[in-house]
N, C-alpha and C. Protein backbone atom coordinates (compact mmCIF):
# COMPACT_ATOMS: atom_id res chain seq x y z
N UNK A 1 -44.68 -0.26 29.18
CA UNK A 1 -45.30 -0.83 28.01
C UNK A 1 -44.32 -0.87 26.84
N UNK A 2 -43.46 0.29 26.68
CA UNK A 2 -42.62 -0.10 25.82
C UNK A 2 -41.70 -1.14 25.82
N UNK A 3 -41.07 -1.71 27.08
CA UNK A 3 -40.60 -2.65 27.33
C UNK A 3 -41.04 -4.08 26.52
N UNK A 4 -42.19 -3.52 27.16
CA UNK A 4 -42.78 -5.51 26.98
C UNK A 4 -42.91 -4.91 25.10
N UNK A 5 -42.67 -3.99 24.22
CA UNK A 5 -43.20 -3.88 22.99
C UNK A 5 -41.87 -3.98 22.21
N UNK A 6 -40.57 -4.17 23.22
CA UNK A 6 -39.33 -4.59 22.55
C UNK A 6 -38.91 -5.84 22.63
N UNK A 7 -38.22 -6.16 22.11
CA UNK A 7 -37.50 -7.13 21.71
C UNK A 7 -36.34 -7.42 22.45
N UNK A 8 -35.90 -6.64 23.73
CA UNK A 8 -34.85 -6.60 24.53
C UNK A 8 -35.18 -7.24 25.99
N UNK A 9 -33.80 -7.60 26.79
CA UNK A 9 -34.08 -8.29 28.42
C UNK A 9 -34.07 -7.10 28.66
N UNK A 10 -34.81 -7.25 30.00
CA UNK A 10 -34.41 -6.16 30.94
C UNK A 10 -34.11 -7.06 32.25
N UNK A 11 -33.66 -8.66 32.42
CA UNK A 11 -33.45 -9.07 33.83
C UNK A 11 -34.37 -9.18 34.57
N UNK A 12 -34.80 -9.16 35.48
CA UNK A 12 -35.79 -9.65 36.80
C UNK A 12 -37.28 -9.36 36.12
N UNK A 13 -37.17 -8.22 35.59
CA UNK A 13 -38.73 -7.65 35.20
C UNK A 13 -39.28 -7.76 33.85
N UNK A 14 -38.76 -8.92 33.34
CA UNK A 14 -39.00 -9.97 31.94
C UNK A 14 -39.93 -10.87 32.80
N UNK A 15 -40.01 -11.69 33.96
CA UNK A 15 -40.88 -12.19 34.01
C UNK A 15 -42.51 -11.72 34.39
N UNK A 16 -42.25 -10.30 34.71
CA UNK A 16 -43.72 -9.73 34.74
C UNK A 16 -43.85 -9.26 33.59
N UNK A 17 -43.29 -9.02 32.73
CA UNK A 17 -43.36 -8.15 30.75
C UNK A 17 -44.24 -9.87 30.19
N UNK A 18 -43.87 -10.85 30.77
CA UNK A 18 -44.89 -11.96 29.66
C UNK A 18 -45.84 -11.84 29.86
N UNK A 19 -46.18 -11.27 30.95
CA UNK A 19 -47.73 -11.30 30.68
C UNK A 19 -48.24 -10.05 30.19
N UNK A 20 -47.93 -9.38 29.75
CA UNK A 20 -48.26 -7.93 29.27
C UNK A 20 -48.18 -8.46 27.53
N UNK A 21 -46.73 -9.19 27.71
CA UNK A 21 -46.23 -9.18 25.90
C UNK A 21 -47.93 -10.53 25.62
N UNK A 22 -47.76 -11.25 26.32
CA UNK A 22 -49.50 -12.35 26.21
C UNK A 22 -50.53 -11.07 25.69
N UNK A 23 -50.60 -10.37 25.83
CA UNK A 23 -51.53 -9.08 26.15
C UNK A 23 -51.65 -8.79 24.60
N UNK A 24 -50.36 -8.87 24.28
CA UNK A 24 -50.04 -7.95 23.10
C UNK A 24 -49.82 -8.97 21.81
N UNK A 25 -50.05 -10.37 22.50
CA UNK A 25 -49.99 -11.83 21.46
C UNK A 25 -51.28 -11.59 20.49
N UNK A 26 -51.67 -11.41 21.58
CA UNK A 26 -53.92 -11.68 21.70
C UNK A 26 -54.30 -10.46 20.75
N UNK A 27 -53.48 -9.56 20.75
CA UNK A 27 -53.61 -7.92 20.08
C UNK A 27 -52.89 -7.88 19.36
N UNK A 28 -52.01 -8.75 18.62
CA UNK A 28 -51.25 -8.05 17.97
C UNK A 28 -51.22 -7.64 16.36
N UNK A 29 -52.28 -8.02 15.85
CA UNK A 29 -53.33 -7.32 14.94
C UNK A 29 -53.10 -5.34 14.97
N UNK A 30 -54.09 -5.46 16.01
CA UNK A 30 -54.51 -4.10 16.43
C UNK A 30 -53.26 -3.03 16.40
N UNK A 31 -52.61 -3.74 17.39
CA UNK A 31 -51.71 -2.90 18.32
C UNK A 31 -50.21 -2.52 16.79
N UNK A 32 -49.99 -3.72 16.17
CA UNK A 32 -49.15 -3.44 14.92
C UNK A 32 -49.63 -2.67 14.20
N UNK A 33 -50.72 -2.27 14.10
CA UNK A 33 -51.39 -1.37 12.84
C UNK A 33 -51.36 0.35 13.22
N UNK A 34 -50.83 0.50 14.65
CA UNK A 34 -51.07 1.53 15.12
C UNK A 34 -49.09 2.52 15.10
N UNK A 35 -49.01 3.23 13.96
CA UNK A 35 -47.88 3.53 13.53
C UNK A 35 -47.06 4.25 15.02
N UNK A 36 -47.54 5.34 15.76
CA UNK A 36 -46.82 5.93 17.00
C UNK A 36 -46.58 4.99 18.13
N UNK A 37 -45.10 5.01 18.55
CA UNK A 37 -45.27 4.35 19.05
C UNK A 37 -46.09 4.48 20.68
N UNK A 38 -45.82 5.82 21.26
CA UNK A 38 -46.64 5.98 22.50
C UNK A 38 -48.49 5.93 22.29
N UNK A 39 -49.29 6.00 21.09
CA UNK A 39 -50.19 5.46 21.07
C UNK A 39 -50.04 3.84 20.70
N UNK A 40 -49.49 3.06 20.70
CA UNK A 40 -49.09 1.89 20.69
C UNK A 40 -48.99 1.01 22.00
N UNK A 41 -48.15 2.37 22.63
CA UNK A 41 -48.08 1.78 23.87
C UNK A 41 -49.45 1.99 25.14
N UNK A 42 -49.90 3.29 24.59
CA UNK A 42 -51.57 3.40 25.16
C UNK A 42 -52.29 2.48 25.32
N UNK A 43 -52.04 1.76 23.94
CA UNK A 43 -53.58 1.22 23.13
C UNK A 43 -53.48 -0.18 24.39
N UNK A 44 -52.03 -0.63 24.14
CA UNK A 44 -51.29 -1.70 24.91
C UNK A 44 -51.61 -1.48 26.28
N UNK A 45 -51.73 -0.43 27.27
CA UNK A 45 -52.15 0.03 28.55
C UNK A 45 -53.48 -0.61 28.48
N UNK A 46 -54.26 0.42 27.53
CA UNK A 46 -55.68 0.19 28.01
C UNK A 46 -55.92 -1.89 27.95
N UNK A 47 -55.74 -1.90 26.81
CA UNK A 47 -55.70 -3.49 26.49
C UNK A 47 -55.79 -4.51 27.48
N UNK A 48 -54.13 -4.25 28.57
CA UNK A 48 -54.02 -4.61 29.44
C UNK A 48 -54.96 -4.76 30.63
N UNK A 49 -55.24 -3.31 30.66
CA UNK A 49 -56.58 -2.83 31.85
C UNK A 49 -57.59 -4.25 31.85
N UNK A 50 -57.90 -4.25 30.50
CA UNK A 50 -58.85 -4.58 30.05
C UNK A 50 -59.10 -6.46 30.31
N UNK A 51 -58.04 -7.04 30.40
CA UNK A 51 -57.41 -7.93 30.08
C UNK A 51 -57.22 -8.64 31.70
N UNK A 52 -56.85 -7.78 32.23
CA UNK A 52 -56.48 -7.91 34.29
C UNK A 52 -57.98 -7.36 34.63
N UNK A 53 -58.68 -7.11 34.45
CA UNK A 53 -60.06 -6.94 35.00
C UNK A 53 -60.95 -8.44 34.64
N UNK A 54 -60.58 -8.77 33.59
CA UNK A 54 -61.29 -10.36 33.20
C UNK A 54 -60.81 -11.32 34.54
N UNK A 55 -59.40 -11.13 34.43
CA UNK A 55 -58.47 -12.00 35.05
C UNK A 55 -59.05 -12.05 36.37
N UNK A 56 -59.05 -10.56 37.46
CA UNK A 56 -59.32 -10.50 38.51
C UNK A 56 -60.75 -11.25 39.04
N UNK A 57 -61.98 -10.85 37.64
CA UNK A 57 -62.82 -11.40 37.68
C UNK A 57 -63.40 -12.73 37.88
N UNK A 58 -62.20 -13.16 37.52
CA UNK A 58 -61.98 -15.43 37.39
C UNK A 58 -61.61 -15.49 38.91
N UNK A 59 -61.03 -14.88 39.35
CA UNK A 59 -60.59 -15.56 41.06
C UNK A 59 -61.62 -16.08 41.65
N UNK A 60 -61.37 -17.14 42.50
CA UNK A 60 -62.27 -17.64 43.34
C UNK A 60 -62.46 -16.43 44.65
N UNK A 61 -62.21 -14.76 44.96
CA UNK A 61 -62.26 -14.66 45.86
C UNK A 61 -63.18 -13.62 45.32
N UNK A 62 -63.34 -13.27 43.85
CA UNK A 62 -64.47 -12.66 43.31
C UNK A 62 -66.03 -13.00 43.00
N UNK A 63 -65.55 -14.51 42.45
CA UNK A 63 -66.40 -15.32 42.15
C UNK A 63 -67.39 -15.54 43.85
N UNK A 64 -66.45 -15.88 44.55
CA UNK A 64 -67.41 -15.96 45.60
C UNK A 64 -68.15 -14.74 46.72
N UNK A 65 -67.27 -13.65 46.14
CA UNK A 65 -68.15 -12.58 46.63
C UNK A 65 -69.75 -12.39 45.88
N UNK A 66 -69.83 -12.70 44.53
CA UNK A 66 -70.75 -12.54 43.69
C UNK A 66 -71.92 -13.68 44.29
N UNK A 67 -71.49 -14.85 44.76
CA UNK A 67 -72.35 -15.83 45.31
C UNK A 67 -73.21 -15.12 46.63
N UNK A 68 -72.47 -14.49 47.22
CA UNK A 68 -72.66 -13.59 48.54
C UNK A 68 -73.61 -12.42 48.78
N UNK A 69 -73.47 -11.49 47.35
CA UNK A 69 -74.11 -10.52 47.07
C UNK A 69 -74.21 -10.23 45.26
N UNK A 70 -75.09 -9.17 45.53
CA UNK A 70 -74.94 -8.42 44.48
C UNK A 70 -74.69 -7.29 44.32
N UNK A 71 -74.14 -6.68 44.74
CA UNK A 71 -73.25 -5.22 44.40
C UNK A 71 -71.81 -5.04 44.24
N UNK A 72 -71.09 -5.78 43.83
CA UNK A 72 -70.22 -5.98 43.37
C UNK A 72 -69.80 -5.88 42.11
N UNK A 73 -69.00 -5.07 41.91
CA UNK A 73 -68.82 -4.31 40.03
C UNK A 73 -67.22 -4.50 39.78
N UNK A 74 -66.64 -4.81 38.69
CA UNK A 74 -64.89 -4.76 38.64
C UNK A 74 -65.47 -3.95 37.73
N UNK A 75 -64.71 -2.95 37.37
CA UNK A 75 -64.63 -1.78 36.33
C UNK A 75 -63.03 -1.09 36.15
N UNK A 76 -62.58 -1.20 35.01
CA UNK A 76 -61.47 -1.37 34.38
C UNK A 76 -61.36 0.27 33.79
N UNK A 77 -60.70 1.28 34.25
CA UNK A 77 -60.00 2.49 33.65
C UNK A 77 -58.43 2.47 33.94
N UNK A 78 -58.07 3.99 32.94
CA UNK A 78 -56.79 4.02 32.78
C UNK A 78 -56.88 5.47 33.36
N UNK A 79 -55.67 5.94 34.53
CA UNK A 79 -55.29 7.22 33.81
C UNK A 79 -54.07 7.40 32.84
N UNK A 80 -54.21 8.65 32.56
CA UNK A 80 -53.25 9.10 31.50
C UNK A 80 -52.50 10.14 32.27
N UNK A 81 -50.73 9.62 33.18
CA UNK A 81 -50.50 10.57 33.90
C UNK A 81 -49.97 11.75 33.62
N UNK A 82 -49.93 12.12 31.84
CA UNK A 82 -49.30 13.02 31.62
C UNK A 82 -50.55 14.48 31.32
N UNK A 83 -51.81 13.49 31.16
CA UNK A 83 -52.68 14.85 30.92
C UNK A 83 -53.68 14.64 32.67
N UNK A 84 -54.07 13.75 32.97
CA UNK A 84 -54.82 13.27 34.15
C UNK A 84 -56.13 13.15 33.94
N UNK A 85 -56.05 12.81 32.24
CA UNK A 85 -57.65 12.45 31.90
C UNK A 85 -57.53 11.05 32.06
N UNK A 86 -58.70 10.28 32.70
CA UNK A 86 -59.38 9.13 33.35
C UNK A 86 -60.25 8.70 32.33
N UNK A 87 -59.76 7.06 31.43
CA UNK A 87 -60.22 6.91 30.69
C UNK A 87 -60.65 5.41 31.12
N UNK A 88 -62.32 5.49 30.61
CA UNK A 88 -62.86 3.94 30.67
C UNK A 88 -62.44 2.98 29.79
N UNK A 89 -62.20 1.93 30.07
CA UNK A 89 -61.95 1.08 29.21
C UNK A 89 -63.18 0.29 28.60
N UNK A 90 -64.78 0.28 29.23
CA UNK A 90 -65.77 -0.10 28.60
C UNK A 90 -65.71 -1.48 29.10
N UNK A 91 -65.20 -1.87 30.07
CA UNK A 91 -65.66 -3.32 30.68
C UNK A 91 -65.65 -3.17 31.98
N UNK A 92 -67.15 -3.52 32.19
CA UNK A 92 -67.57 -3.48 33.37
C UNK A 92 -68.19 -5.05 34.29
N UNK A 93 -68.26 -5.77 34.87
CA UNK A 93 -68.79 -6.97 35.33
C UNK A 93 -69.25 -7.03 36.61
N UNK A 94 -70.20 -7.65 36.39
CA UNK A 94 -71.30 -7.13 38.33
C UNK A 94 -71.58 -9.27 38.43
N UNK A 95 -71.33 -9.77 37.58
CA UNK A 95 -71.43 -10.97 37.55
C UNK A 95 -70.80 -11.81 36.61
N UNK A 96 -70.44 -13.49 37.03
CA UNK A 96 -69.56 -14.17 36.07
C UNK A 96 -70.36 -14.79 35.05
N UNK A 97 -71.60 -14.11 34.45
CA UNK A 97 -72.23 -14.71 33.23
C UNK A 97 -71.53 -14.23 32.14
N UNK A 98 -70.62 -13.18 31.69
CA UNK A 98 -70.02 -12.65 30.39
C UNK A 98 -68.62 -13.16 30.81
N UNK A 99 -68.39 -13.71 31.15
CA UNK A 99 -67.10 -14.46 31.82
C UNK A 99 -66.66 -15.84 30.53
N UNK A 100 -67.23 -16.17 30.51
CA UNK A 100 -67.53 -17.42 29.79
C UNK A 100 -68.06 -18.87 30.53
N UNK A 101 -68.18 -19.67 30.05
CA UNK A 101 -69.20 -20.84 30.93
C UNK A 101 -67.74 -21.72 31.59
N UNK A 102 -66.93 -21.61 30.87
CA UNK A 102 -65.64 -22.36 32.15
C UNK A 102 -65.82 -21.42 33.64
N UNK A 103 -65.47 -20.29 33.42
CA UNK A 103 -65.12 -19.14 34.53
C UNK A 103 -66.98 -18.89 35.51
N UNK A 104 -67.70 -19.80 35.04
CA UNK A 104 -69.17 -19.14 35.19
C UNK A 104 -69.28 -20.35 36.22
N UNK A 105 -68.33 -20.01 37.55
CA UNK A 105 -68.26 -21.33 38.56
C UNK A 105 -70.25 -21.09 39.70
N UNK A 106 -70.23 -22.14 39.18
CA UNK A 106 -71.65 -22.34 40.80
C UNK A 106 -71.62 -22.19 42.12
């Protein structure tokens, strides 16, 4: 996370940092206001979580499990590997109605 929160290449693994630094476009309100930088880079973790759980949610291989059944949940946590507290990120989806009406496929 610090990576994608610099301003530097790092070579091959710049093209997976755009979508994190996208992450941090969408946030970057938030995430600037937050003076440390390893809570910066947290906030930026969870964010992310948060952010790839929508994403996963849009696939057609989710979307059509949901057509299939209903017990199906994406639920988005972080751990924290330095203490090993397991933190929710507060988005949970069992269906593509909070998705938005593009992503809300029939």
């Amino acid at each position: 996370m610090a990576a994608a929160l610099s301003r530097r290449q790092f070579g091959i693994i710049d093209n997976w940092l755009c979508h994190i630094k996208d992450v941090y476009r969408i946030h970057a309100k938030e995430i600037d206001a937050i003076a440390d930088m390893e809570k910066k880079a947290d906030r930026l973790v969870e964010l992310n979580v948060k952010e790839q759980v929508f994403n996963l949610c849009t696939t057609s291989i989710v979307q059509n499990a949901w057509k299939e059944r209903d017990d199906l949940a994406v639920h988005g946590m972080v751990i924290n590997i330095a203490t090993g507290e397991l933190i929710d990120t507060g988005n949970t989806f069992t269906n593509n109605s909070d998705l938005g009406e593009v992503f809300a496929y029939k």
